[in-house]
N, C-alpha and C. Protein backbone atom coordinates (compact mmCIF):
# COMPACT_ATOMS: atom_id res chain seq x y z
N UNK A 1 19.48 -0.66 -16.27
CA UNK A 1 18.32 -0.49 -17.12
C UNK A 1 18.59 0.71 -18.03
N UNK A 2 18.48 0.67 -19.48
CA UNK A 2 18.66 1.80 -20.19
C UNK A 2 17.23 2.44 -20.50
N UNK A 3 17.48 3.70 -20.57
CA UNK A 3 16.34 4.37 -21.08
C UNK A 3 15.76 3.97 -21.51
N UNK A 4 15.50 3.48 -22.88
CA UNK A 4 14.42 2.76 -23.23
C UNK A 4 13.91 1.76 -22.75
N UNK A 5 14.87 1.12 -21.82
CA UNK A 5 13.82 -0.01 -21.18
C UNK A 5 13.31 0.32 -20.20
N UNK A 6 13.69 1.78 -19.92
CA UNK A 6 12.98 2.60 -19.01
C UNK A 6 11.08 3.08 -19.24
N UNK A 7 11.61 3.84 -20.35
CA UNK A 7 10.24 3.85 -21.03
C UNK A 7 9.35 2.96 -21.41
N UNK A 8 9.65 1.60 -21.29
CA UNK A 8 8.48 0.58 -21.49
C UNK A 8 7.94 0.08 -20.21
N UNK A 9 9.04 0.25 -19.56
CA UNK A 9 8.54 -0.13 -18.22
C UNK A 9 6.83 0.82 -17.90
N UNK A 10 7.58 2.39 -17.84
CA UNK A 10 7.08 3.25 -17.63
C UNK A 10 5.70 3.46 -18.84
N UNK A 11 5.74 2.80 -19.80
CA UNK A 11 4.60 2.72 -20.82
C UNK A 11 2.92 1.66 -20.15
N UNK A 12 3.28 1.03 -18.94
CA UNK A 12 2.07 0.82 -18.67
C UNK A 12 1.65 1.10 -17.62
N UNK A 13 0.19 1.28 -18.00
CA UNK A 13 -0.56 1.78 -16.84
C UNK A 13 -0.64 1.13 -16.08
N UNK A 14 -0.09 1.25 -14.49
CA UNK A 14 -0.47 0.21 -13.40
C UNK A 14 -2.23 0.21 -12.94
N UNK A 15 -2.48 -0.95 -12.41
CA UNK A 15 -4.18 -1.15 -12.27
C UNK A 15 -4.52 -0.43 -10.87
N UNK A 16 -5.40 0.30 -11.06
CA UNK A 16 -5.92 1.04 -9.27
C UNK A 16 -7.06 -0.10 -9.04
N UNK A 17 -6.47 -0.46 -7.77
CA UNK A 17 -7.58 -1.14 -6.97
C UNK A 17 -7.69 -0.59 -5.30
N UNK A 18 -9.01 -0.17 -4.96
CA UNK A 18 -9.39 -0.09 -4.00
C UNK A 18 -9.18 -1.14 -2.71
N UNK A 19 -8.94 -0.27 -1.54
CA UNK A 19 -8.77 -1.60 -0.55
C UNK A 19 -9.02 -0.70 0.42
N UNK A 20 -10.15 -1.48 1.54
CA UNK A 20 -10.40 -1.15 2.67
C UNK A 20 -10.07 -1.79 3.75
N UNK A 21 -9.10 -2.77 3.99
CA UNK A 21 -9.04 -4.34 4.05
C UNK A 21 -7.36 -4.45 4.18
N UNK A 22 -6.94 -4.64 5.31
CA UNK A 22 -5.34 -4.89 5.19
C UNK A 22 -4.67 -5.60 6.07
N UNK A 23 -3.98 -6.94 5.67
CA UNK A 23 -3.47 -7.72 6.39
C UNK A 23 -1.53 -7.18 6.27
N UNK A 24 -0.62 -7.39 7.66
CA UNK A 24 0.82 -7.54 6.82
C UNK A 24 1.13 -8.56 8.06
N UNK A 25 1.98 -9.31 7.51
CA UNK A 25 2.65 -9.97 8.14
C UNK A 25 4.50 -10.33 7.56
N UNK A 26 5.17 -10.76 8.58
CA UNK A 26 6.25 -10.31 8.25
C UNK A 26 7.37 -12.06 9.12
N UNK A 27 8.59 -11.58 8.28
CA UNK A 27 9.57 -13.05 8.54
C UNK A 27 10.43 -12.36 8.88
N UNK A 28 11.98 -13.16 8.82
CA UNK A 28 13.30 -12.21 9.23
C UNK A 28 13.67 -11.51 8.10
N UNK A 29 13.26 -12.13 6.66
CA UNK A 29 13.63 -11.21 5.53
C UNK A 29 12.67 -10.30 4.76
N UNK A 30 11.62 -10.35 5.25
CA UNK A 30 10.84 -9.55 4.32
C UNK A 30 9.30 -9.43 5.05
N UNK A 31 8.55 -8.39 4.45
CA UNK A 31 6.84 -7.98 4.85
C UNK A 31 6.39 -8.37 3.72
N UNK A 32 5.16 -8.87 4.30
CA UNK A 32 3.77 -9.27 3.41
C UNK A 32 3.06 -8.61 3.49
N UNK A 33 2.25 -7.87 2.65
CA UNK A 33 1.20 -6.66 2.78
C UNK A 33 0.25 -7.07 2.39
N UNK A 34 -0.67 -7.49 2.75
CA UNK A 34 -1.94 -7.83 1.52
C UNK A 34 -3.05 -6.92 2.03
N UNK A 35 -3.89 -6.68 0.81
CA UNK A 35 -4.90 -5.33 0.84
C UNK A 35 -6.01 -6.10 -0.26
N UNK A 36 -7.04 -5.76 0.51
CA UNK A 36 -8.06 -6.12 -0.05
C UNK A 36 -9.46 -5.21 0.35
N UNK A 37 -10.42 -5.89 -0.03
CA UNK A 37 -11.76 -5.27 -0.15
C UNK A 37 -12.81 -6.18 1.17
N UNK A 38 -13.47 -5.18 2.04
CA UNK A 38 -14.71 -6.16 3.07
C UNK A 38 -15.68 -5.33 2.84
N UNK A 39 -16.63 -6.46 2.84
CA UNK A 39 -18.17 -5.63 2.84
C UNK A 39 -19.13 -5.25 3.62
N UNK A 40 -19.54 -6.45 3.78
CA UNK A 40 -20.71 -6.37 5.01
C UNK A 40 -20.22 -7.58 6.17
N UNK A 41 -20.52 -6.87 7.04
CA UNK A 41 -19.86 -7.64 8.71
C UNK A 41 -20.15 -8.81 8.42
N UNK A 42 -19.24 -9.21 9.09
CA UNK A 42 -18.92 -10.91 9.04
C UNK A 42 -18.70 -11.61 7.91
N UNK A 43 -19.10 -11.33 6.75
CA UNK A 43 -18.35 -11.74 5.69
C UNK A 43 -17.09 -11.43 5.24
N UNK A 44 -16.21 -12.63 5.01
CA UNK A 44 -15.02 -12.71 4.69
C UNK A 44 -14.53 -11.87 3.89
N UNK A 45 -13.29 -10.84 4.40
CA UNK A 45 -12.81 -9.84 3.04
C UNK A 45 -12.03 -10.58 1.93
N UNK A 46 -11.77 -10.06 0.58
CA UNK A 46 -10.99 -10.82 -0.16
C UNK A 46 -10.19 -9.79 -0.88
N UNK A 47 -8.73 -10.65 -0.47
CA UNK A 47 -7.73 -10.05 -0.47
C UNK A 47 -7.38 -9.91 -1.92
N UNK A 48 -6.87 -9.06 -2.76
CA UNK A 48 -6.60 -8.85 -3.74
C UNK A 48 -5.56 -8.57 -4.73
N UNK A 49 -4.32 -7.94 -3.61
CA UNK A 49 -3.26 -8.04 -3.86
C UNK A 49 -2.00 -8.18 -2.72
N UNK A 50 -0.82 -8.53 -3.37
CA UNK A 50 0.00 -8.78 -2.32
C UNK A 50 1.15 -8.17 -2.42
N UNK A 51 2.12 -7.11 -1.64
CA UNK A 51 3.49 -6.66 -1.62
C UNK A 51 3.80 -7.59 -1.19
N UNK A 52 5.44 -7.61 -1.56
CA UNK A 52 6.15 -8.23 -0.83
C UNK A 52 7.34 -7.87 -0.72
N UNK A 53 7.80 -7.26 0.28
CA UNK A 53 8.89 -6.10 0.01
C UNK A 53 10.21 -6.28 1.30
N UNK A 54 11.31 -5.85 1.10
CA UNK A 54 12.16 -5.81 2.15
C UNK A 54 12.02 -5.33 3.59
N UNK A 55 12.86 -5.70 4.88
CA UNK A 55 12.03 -4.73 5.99
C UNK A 55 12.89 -3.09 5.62
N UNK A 56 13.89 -3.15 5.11
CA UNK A 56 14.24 -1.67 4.86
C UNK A 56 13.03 -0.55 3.91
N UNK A 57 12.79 -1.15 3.05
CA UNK A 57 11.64 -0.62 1.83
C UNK A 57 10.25 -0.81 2.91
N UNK A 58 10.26 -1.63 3.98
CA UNK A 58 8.54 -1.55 4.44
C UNK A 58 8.81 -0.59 5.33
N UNK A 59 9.98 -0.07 5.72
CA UNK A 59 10.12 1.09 6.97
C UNK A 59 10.19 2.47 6.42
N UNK A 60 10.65 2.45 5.00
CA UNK A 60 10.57 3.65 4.03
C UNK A 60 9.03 3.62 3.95
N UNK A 61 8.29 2.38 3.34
CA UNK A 61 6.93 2.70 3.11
C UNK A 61 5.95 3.72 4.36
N UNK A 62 6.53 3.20 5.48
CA UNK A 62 5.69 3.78 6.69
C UNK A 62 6.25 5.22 6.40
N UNK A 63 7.11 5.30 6.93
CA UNK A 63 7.79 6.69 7.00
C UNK A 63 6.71 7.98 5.63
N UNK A 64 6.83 7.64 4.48
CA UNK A 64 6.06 7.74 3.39
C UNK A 64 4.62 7.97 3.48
N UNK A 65 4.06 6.59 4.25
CA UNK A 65 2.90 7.21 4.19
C UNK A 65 2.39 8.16 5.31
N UNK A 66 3.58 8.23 6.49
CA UNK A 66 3.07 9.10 7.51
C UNK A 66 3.20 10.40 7.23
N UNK A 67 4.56 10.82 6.55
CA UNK A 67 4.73 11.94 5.90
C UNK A 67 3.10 12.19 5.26
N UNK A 68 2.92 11.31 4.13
CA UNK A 68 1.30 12.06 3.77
C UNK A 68 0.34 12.55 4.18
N UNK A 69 0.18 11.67 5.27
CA UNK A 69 -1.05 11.79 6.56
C UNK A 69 -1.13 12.98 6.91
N UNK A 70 0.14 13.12 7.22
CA UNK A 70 0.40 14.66 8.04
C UNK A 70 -0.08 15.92 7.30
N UNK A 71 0.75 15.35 5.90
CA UNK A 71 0.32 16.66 4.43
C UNK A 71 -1.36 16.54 4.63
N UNK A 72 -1.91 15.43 4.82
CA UNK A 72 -3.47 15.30 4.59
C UNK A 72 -4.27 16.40 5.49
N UNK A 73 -3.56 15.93 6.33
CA UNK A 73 -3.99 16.38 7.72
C UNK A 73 -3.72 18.05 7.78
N UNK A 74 -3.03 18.58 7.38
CA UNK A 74 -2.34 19.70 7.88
C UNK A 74 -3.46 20.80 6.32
N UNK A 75 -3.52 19.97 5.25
CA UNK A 75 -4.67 20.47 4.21
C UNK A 75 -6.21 20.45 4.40
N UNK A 76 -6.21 19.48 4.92
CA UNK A 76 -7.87 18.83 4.92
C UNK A 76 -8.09 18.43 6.30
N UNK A 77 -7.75 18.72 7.43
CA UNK A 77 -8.08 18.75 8.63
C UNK A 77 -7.84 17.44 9.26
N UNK A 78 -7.83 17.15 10.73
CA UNK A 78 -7.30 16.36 10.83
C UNK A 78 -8.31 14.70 10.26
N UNK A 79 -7.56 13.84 10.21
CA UNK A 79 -8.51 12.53 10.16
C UNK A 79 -9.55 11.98 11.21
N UNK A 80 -10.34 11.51 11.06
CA UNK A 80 -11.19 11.33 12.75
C UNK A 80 -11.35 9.98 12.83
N UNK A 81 -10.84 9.82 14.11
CA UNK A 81 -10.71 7.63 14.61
C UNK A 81 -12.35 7.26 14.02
N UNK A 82 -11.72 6.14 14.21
CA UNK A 82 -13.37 5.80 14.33
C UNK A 82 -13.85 4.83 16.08
């Protein structure tokens, strides 16, 4: 990829969507992540988007987000179960 096709890449804004809501499921080659939105009990959540990523890249992802947790945690106290 050359620079400039760097910069176009990098020219759009990716979309933020909220998700409270998370399914993954997984094969011999790859994880399925899907994240979505639920509302009120018992109604069906709807899923909204989908990764679909390698198991090497979904074991970086964990690793990643635990590292954060910890940063979260270690700034803003710990998280509380529910």
């Amino acid at each position: 990829m050359t620079p400039e096709d760097r910069d176009l890449v990098n020219a759009v804004e990716p979309e933020g969507r909220y998700a409270n809501y998370f399914e993954i499921g997984h094969n011999a080659f790859e994880f399925l992540l899907d994240f979505g939105q639920a509302y009120e009990e018992g109604e069906k959540a709807q899923i909204h988007t989908r990764v679909i990523t390698s198991p090497k890249y979904a074991q970086t992802l964990r690793d990643l987000i635990g590292e954060s947790i910890d940063q979260y945690e270690r700034t803003f106290g710990n998280i509380p179960k529910d």
